[in-house]
N, C-alpha and C. Protein backbone atom coordinates (compact mmCIF):
# COMPACT_ATOMS: atom_id res chain seq x y z
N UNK A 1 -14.73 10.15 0.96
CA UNK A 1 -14.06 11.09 0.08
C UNK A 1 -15.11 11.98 -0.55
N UNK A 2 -14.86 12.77 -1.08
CA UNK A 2 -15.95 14.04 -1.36
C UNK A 2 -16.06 13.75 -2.54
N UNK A 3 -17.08 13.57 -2.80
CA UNK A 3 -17.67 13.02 -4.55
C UNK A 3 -17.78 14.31 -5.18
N UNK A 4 -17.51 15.71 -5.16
CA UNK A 4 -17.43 16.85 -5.44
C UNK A 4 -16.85 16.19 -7.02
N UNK A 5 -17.19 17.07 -7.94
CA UNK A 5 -16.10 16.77 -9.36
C UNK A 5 -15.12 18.08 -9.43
N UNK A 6 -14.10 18.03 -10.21
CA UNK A 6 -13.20 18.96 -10.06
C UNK A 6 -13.59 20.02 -10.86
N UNK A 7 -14.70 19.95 -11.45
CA UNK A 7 -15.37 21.38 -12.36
C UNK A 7 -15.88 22.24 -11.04
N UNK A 8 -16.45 21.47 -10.22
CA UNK A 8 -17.35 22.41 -9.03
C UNK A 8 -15.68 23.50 -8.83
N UNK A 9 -16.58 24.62 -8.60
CA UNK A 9 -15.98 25.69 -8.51
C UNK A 9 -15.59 25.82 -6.72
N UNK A 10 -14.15 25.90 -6.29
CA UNK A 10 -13.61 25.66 -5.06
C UNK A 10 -13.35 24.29 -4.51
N UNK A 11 -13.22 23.27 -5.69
CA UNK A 11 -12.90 21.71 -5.68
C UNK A 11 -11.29 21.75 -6.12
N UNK A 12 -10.67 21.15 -4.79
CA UNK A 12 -9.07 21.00 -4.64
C UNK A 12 -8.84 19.94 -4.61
N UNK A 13 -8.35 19.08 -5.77
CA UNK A 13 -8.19 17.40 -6.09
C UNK A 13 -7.14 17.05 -4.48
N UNK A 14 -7.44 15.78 -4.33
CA UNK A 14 -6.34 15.38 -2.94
C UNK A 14 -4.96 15.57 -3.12
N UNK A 15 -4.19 15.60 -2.50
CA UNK A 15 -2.62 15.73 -2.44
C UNK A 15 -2.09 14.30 -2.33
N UNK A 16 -1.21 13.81 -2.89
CA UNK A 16 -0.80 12.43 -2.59
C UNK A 16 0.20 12.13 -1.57
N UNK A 17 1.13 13.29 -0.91
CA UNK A 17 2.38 13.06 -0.35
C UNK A 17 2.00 13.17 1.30
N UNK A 18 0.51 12.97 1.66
CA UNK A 18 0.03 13.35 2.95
C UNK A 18 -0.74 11.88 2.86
N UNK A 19 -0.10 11.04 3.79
CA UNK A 19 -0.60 9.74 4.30
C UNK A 19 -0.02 8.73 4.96
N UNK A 20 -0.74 7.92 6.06
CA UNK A 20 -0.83 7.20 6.87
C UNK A 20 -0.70 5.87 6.63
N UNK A 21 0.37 4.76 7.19
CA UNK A 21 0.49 3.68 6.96
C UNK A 21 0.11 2.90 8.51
N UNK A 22 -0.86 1.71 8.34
CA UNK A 22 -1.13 1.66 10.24
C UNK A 22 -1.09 0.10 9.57
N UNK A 23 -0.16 -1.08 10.85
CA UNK A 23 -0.21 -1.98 10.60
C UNK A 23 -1.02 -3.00 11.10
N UNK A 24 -2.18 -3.70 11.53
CA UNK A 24 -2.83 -4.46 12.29
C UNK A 24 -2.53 -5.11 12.72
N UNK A 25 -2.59 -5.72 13.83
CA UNK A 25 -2.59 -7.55 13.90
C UNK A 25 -1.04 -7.66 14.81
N UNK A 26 -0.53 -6.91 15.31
CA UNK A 26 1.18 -7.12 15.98
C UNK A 26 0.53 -7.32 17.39
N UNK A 27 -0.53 -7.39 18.37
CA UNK A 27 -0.59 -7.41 19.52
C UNK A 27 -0.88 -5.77 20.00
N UNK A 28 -0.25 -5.73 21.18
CA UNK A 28 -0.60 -4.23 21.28
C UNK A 28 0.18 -3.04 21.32
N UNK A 29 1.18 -3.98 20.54
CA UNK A 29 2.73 -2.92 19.90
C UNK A 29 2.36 -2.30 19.52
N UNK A 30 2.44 -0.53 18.84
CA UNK A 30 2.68 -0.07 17.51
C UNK A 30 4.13 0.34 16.69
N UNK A 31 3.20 -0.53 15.95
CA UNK A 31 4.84 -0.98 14.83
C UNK A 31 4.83 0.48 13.81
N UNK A 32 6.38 1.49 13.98
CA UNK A 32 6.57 1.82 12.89
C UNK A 32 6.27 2.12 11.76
N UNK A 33 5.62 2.87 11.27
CA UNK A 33 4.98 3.21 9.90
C UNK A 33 5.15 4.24 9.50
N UNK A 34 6.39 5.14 9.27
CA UNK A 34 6.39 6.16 8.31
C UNK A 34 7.82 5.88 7.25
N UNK A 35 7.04 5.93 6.25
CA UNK A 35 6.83 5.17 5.19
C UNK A 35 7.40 6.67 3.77
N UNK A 36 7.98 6.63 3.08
CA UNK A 36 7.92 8.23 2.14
C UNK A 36 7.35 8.22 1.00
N UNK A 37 7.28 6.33 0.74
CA UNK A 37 6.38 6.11 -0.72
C UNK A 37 6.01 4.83 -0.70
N UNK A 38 4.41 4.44 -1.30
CA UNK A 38 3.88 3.16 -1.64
C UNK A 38 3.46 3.14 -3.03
N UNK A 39 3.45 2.04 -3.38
CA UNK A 39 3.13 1.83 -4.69
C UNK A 39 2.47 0.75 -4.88
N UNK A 40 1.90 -0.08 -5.56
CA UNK A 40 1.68 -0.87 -5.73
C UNK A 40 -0.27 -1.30 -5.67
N UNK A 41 -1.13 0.13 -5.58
CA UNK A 41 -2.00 -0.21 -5.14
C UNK A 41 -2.98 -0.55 -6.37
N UNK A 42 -2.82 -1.78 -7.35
CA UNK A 42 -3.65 -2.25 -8.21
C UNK A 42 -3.67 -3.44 -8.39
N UNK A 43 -5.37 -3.60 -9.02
CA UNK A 43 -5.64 -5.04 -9.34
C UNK A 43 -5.98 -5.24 -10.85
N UNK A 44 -5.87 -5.81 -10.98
CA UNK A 44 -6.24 -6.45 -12.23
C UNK A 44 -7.10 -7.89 -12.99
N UNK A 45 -8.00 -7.87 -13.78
CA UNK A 45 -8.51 -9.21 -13.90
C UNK A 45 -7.80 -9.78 -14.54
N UNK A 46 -7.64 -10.87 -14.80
CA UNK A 46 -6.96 -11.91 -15.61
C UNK A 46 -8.12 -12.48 -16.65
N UNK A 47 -7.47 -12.50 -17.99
CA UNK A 47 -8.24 -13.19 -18.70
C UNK A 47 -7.94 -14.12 -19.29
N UNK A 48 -8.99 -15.26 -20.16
CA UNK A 48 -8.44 -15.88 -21.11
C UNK A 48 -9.26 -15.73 -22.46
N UNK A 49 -8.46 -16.38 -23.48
CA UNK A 49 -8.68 -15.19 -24.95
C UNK A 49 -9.40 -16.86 -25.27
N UNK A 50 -10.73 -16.78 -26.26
CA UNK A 50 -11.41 -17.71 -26.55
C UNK A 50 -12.18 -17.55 -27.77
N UNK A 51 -11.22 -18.08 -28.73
CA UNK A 51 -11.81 -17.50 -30.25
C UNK A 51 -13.31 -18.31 -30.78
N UNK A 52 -13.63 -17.63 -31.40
CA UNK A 52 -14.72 -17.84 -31.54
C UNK A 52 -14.91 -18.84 -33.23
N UNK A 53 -15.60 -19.91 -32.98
CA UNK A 53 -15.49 -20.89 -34.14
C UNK A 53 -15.97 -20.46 -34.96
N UNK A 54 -15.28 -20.77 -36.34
CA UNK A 54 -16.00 -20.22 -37.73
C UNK A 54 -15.59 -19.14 -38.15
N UNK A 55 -15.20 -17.91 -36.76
CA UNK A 55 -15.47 -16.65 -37.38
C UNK A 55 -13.89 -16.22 -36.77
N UNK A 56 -13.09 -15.67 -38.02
CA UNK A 56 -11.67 -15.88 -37.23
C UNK A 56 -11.45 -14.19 -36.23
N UNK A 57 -12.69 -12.90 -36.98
CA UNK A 57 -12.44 -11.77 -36.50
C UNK A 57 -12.68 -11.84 -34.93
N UNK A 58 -13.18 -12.47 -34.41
CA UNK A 58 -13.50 -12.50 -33.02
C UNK A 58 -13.12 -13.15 -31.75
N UNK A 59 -12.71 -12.58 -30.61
CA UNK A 59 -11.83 -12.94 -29.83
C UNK A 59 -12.34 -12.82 -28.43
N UNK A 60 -12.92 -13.47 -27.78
CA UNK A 60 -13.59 -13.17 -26.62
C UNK A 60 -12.51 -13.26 -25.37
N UNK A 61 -12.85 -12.29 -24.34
CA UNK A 61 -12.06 -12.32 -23.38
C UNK A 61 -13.02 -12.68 -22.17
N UNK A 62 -12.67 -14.12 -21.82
CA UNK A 62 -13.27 -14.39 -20.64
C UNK A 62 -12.52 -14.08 -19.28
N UNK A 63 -13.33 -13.32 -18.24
CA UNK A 63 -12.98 -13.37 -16.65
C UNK A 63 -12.11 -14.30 -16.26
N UNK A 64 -11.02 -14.49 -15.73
CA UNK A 64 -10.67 -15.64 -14.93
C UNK A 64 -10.40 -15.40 -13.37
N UNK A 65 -9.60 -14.81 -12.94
CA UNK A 65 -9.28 -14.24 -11.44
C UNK A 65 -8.78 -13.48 -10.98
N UNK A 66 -8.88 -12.43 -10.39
CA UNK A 66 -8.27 -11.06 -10.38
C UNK A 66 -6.55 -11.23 -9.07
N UNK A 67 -5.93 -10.28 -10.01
CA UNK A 67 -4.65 -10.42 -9.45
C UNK A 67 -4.63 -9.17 -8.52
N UNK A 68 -3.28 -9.02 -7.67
CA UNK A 68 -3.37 -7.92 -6.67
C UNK A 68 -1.91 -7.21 -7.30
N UNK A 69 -1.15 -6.69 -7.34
CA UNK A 69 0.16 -6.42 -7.34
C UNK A 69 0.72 -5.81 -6.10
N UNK A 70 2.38 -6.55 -5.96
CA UNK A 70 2.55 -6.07 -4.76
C UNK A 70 2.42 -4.59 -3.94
N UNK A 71 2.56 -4.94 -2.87
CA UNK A 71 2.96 -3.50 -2.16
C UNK A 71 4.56 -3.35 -1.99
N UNK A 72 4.44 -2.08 -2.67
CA UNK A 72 6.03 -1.77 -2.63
C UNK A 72 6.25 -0.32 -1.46
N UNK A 73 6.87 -0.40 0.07
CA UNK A 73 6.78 0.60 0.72
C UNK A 73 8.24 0.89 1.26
N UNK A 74 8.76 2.73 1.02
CA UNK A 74 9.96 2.89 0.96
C UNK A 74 9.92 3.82 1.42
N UNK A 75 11.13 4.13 2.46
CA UNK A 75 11.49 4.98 3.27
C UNK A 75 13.43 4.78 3.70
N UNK A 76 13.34 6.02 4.40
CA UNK A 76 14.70 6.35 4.73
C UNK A 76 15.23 5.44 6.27
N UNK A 77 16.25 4.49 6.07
CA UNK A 77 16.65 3.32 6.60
C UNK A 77 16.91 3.70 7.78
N UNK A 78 16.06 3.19 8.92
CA UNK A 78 15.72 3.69 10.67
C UNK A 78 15.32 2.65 11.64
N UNK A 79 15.78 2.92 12.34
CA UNK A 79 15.56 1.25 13.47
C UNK A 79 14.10 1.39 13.98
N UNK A 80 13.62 0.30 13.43
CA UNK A 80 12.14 -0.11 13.89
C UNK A 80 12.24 -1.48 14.55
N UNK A 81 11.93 -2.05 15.36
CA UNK A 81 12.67 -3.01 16.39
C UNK A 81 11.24 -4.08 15.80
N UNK A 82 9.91 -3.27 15.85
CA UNK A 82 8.89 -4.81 15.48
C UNK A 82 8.95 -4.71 13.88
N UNK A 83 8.89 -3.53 13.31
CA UNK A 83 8.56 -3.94 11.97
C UNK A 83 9.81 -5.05 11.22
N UNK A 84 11.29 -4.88 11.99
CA UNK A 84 12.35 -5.60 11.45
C UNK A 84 12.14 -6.78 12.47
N UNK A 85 11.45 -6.98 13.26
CA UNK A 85 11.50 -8.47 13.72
C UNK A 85 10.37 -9.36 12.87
N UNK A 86 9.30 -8.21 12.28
CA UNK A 86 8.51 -9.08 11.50
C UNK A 86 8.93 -9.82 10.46
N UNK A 87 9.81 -8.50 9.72
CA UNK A 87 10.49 -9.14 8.63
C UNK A 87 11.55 -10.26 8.28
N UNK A 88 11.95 -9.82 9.35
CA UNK A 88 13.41 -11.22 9.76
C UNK A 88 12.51 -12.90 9.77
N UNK A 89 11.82 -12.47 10.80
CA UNK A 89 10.89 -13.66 11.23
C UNK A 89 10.21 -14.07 9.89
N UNK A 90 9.68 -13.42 9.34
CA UNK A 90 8.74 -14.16 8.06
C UNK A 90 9.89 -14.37 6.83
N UNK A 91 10.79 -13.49 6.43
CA UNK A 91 11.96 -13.91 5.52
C UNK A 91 12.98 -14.82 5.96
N UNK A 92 13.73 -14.54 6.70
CA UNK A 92 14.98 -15.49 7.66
C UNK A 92 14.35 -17.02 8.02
N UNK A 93 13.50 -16.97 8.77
CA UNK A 93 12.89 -18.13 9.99
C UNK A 93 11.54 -18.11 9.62
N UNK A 94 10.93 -18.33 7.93
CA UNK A 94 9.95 -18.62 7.67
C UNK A 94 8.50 -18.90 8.42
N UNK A 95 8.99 -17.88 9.46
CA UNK A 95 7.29 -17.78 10.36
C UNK A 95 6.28 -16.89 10.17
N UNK A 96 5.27 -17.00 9.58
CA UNK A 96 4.75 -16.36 8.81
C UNK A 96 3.51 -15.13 9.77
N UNK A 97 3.30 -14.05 10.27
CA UNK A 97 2.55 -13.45 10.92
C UNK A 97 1.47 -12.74 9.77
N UNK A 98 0.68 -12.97 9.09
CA UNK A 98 0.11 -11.91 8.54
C UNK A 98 -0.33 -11.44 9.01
N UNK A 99 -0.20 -9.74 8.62
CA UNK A 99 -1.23 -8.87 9.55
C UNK A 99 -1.99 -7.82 8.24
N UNK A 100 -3.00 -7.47 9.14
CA UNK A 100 -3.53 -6.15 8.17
C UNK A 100 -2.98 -4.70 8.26
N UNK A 101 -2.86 -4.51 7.26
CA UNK A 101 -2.27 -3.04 6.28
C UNK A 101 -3.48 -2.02 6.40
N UNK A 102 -3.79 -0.93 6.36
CA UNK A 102 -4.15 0.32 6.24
C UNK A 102 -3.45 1.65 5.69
N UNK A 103 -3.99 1.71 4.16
CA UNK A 103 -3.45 3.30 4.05
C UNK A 103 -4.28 4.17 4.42
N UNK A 104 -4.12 4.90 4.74
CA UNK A 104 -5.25 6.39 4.78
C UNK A 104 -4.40 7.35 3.93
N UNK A 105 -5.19 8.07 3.20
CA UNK A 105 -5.07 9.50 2.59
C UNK A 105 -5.77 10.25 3.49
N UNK A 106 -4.70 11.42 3.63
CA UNK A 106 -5.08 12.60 4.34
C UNK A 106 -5.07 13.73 3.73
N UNK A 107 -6.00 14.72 4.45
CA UNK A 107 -5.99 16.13 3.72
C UNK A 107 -4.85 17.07 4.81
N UNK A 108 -4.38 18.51 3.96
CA UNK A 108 -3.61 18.89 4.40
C UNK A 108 -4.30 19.57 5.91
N UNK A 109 -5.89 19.37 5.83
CA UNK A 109 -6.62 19.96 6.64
C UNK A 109 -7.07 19.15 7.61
N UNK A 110 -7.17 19.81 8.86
CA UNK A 110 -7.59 19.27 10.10
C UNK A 110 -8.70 19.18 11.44
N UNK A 111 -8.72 18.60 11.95
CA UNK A 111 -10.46 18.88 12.46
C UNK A 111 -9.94 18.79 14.37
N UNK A 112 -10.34 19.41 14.95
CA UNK A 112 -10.26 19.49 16.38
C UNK A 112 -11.08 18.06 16.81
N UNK A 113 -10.65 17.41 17.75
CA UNK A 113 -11.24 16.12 17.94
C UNK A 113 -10.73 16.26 19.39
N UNK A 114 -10.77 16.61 20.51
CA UNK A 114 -10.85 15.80 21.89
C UNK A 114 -9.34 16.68 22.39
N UNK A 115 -9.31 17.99 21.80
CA UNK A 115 -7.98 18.84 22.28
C UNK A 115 -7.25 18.46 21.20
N UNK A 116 -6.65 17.88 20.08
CA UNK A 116 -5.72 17.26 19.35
C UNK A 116 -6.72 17.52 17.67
N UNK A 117 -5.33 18.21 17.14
CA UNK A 117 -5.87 18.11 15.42
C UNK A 117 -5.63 17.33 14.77
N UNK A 118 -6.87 16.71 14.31
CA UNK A 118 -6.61 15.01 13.30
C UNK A 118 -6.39 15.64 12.40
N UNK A 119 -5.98 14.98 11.52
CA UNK A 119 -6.11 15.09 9.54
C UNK A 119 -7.56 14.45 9.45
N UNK A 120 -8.21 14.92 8.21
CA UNK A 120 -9.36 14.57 7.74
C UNK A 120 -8.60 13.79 6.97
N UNK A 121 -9.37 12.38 7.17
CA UNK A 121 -9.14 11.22 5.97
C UNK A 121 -9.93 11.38 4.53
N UNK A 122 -8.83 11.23 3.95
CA UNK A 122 -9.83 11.34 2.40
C UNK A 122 -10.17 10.14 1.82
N UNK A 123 -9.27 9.09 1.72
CA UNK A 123 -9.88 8.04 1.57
C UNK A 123 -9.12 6.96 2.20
N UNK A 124 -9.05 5.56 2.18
CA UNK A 124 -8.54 4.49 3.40
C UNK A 124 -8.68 3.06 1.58
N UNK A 125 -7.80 2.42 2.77
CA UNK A 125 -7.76 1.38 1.57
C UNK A 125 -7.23 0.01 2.32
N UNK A 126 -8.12 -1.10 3.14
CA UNK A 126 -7.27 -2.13 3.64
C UNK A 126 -7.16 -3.32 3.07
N UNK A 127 -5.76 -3.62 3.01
CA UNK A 127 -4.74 -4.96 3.06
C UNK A 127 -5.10 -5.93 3.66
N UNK A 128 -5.61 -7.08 2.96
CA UNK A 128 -5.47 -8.43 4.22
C UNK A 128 -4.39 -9.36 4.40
N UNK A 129 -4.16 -10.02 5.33
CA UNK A 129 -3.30 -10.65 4.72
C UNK A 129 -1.70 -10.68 4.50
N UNK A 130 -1.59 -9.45 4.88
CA UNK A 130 -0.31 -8.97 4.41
C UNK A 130 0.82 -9.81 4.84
N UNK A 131 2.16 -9.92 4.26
CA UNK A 131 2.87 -10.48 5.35
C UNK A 131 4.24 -10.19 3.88
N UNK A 132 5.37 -9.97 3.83
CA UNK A 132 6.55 -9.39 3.33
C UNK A 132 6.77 -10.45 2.78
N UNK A 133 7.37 -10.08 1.54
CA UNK A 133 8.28 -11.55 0.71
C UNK A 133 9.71 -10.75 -0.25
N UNK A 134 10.20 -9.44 0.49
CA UNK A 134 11.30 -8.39 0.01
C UNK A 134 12.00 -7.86 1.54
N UNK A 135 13.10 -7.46 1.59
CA UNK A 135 13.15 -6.69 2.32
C UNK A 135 14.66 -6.10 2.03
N UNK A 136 14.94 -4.84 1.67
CA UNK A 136 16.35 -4.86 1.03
C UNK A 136 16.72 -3.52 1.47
N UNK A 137 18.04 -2.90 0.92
CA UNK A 137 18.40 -1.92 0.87
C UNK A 137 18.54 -1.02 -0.59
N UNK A 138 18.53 0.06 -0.88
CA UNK A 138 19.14 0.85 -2.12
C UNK A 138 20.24 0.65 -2.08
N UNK A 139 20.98 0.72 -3.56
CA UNK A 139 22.59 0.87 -3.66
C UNK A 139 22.85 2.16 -3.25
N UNK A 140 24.39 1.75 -2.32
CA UNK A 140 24.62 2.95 -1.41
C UNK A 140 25.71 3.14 -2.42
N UNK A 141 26.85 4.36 -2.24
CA UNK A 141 28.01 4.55 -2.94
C UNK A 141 28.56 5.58 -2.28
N UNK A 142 30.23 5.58 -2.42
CA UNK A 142 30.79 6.76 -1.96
C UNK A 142 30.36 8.40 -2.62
N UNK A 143 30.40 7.79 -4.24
CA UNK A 143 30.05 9.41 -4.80
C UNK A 143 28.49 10.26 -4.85
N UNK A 144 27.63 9.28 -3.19
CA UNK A 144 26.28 9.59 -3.45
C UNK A 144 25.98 10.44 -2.67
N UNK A 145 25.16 11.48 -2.66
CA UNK A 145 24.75 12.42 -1.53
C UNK A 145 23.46 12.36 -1.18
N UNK A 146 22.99 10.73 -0.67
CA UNK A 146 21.48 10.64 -0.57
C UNK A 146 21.16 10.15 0.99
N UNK A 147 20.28 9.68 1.09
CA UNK A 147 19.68 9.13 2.12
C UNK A 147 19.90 7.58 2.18
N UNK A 148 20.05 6.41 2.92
CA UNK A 148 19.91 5.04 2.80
C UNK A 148 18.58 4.45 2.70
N UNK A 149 18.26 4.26 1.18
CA UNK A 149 16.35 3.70 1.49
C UNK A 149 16.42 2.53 1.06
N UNK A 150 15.47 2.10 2.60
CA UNK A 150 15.03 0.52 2.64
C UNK A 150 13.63 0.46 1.74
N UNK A 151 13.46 -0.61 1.55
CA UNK A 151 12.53 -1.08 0.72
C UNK A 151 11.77 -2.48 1.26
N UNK A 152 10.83 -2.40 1.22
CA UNK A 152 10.00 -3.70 1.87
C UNK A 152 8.66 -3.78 0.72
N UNK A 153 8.56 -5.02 0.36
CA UNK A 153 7.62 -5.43 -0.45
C UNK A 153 6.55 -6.71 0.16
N UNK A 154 5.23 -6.17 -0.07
CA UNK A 154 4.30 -7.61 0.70
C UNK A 154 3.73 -7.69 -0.45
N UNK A 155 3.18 -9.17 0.00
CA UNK A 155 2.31 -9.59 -0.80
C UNK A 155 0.95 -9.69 0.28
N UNK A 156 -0.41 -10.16 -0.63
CA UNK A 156 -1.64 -9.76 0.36
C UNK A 156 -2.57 -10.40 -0.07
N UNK A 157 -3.83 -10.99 0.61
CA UNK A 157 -4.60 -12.02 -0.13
C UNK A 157 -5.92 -10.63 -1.20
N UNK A 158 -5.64 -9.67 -0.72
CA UNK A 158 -6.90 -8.51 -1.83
C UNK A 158 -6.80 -7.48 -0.32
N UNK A 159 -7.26 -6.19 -1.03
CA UNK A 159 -7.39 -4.75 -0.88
C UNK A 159 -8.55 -4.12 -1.71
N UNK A 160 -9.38 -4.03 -0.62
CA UNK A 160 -10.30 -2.87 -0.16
C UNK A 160 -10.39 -1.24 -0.15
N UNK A 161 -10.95 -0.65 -0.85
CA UNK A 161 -10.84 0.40 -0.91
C UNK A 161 -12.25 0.56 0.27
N UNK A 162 -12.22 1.45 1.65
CA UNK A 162 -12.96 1.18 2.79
C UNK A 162 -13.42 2.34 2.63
N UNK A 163 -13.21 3.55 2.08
CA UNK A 163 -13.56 4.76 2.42
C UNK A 163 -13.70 6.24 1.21
């Protein structure tokens, strides 16, 4: 990612609505991945609070183990034949496949590579681990004029920011 700061003069912060979801680990399928929103990409440490004897103003916060929060990934409801056999299989028939996750951020800009225009990656972020513990629908309704969005939530053993 371009360590540029946004004072430099001709510095265009990234766009968020341009990015890549790639799933690892299915064999030599490719599974399905467009995706319209993720969320979920933070960690957090956990602490514990450890007052300090004698002195009641003081409150130490010790380290304990850092948490992940889920991945929450949502899109408009479309037949994906492996990504819904993953899910069935690990929710339904408790067989568990974890695979690895990849986001990439992309720029709206592109680079000639081998006849074909890539997106320049701006930054990448991988999932280990991954494997679903959600898989649902939005409330649909007669008086709605929307789209049907599915929703799939994993959980993951930690995430890497790679790039």
């Amino acid at each position: 990612m371009d360590t540029s700061s946004f004072f430099t003069q001709g510095y265009v912060p990234p766009i968020a609505f341009y990015f890549e979801i790639v799933f690892i680990g299915n064999g030599n399928s490719k599974m399905d991945s467009s995706f319209q929103e993720v969320s979920g990409l933070k960690e957090t440490i956990e602490t514990t609070e450890k007052k300090e004897g004698g002195d009641n103003v003081f409150v130490h916060q010790i380290p304990k183990s850092i948490n992940y929060q889920d991945i929450v990934l949502k899109r408009c409801l479309s037949k994906s034949e492996d990504l819904e056999k993953w899910c069935r299989d690990t929710i339904e028939n408790f067989e568990f496949k974890p695979m690895e996750i990849k986001l990439r951020l992309l720029s709206s800009k592109s680079e000639a590579v081998e006849g074909a225009n890539i997106p320049i990656q701006l930054a990448a972020w991988s999932f280990e681990q991954a494997f679903p513990i959600s898989w649902g629908l939005a409330a649909v309704g007669s008086g709605k004029n929307e789209f049907a969005i599915e929703t799939l939530t994993l959980k993951y053993r930690k995430f890497i920011k790679t790039f």
